[in-house]
Protein backbone atom coordinates (compact mmCIF):
# COMPACT_ATOMS: atom_id res chain seq x y z
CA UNK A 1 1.28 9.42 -7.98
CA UNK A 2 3.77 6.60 -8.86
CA UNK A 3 2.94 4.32 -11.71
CA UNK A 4 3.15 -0.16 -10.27
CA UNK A 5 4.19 -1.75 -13.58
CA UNK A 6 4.83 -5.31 -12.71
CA UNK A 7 4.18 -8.87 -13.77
CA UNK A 8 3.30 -12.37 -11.53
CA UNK A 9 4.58 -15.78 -11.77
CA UNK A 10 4.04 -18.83 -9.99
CA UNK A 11 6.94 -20.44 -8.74
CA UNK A 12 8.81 -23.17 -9.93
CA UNK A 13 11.10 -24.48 -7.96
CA UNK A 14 10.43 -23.15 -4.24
CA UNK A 15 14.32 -24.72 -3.28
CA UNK A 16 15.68 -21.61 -4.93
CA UNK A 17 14.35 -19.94 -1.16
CA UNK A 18 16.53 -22.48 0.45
CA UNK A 19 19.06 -20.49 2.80
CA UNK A 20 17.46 -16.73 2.03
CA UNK A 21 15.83 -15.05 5.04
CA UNK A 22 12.65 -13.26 3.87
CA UNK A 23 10.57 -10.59 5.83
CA UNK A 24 6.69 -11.57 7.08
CA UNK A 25 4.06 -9.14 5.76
CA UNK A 26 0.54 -8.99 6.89
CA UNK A 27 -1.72 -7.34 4.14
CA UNK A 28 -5.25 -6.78 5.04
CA UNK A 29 -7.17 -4.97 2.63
CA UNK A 30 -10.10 -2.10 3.42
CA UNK A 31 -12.53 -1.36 0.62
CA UNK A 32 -12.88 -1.86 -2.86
CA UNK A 33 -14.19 0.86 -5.30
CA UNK A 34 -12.74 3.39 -7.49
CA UNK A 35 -9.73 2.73 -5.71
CA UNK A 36 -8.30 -0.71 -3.45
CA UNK A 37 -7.36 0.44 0.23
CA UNK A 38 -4.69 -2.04 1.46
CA UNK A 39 -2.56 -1.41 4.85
CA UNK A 40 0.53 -3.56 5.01
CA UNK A 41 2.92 -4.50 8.20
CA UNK A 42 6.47 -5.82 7.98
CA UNK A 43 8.32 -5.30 11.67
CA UNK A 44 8.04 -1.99 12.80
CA UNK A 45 6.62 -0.71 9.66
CA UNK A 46 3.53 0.23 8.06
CA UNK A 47 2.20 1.54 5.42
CA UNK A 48 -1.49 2.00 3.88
CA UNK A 49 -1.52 1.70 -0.45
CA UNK A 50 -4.32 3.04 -2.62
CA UNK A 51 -4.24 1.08 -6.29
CA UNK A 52 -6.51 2.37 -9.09
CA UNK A 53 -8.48 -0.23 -11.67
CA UNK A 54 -5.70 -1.78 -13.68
CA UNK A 55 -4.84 0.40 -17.03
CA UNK A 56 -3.38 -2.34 -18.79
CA UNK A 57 -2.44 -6.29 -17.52
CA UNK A 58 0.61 -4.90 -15.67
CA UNK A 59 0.03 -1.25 -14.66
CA UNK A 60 -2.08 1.05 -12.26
CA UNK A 61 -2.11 3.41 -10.71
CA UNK A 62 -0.38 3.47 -6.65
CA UNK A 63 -0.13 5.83 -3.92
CA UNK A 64 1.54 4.66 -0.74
CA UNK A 65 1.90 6.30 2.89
CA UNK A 66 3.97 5.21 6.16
CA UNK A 67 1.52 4.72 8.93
CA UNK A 68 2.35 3.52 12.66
CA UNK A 69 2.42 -0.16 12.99
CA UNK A 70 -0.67 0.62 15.42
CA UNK A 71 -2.83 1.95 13.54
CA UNK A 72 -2.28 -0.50 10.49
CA UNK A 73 -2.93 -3.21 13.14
CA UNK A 74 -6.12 -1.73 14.38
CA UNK A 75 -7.39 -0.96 10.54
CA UNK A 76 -6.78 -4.74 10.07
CA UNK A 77 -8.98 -5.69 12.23
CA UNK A 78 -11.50 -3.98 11.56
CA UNK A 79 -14.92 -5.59 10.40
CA UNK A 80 -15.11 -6.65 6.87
CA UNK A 81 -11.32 -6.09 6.36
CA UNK A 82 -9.65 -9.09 5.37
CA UNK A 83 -6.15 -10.29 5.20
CA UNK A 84 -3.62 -12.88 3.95
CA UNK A 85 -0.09 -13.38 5.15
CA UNK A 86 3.34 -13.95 3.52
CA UNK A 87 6.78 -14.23 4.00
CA UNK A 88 8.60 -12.18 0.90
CA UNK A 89 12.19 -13.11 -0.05
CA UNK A 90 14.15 -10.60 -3.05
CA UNK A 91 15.95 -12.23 -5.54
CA UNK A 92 18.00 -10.06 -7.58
CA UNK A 93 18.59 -11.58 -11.37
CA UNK A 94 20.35 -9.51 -14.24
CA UNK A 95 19.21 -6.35 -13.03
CA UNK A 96 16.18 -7.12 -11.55
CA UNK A 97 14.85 -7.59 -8.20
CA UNK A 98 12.33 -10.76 -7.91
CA UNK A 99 10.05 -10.75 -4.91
CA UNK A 100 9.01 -14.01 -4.32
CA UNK A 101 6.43 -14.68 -1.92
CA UNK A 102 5.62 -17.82 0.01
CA UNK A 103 1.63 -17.65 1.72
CA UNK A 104 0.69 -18.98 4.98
CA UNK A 105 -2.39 -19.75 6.65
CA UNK A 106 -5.06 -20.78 4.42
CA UNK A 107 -2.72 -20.10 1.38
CA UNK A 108 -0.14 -22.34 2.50
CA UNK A 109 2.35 -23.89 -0.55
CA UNK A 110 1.48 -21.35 -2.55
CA UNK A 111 4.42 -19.49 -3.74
CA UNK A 112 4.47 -15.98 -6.87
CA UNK A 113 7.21 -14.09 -7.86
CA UNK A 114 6.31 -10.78 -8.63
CA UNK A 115 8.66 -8.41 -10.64
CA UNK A 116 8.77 -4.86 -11.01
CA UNK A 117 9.67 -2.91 -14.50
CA UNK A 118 10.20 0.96 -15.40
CA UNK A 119 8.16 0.29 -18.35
CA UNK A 120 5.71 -1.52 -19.82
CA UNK A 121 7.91 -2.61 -22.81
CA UNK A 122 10.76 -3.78 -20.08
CA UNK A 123 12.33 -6.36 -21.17
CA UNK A 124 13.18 -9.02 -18.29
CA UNK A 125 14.79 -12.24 -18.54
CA UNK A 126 13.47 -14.62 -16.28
CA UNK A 127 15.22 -17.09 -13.97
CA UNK A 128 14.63 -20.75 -14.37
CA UNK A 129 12.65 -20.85 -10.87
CA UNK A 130 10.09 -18.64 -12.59
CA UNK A 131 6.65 -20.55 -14.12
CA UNK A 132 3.63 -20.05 -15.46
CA UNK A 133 3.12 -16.67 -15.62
CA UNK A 134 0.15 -15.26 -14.09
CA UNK A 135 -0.05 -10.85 -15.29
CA UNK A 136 -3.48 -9.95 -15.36
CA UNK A 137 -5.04 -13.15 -14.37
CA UNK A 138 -8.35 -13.16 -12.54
CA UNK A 139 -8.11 -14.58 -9.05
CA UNK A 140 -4.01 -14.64 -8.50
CA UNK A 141 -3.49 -10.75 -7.68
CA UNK A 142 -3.38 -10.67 -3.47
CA UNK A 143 -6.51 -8.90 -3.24
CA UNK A 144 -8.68 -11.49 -4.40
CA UNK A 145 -5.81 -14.10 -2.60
CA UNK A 146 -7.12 -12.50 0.83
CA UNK A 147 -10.91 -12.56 0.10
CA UNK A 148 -11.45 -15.88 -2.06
CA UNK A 149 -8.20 -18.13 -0.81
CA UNK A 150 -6.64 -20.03 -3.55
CA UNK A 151 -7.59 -19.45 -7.65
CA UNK A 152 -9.73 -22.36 -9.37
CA UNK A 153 -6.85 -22.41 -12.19
């Protein structure tokens, strides 16, 4: 079991992508319980994530397998799976990496920067590009992205 301690932004100033090439994920998540079933594709990888119930605003639980690109695609399509899509770009800034992420589909303009800490008490200093943040906010984390489309506030 690996511990995802991590915090979400909206982004600022989407120029900062200018130039970067970023790598197109398709997440389509599987059930929601005791634990959120998600299978991810980038290229010719694949992998399918379990995430417990958040133990704090930034940290759960995660447990994450290699699949074949396949069998992720066939899982995705599934009936009552459903799925967003996004081009990720990594930014590394004074020791950190920032994955920004720009949606498409349904969730296009929408752009988050996620960023991922050892700790909980981590101390990251944040780019200029970086806005509003959005840790533990109901309606930004993907999940409910993929199932509701874009956040009232």
């Amino acid at each position: 079991m690996a511990l995802e301690i991590e915090r979400k932004f909206k982004l600022k100033t989407p120029s900062v992508l200018d130039g970067l090439t970023g790598e197109h994920y398709l997440q389509a998540y599987l059930a929601r319980g005791a634990v959120l079933l998600r299978v991810r594709v980038a290229a010719e990888r694949a992998w399918l994530t379990l995430k417990s119930a958040p133990l704090s605003a930034t940290t759960r639980q995660e447990w994450e397998y290699p699949i074949p690109v396949a069998d992720a695609l066939q899982m995705a399509r599934q009936p009552g799976a459903y799925a967003l899509e996004k081009t990720r770009f990594f930014i590394d800034y004074k020791g950190h990496t920032f994955e920004v992420d720009r949606y498409h589909g349904g969730l296009e303009g929408l752009y988050t920067v996620e960023v991922e800490m050892a700790a909980e008490h981590t101390q990251v200093e944040l780019p200029a590009w970086v806005g509003e943040e959005l840790t533990g906010r109901k309606g930004w984390d993907n999940e409910s992205l993929a199932r509701n489309g874009w956040p009232e506030a």
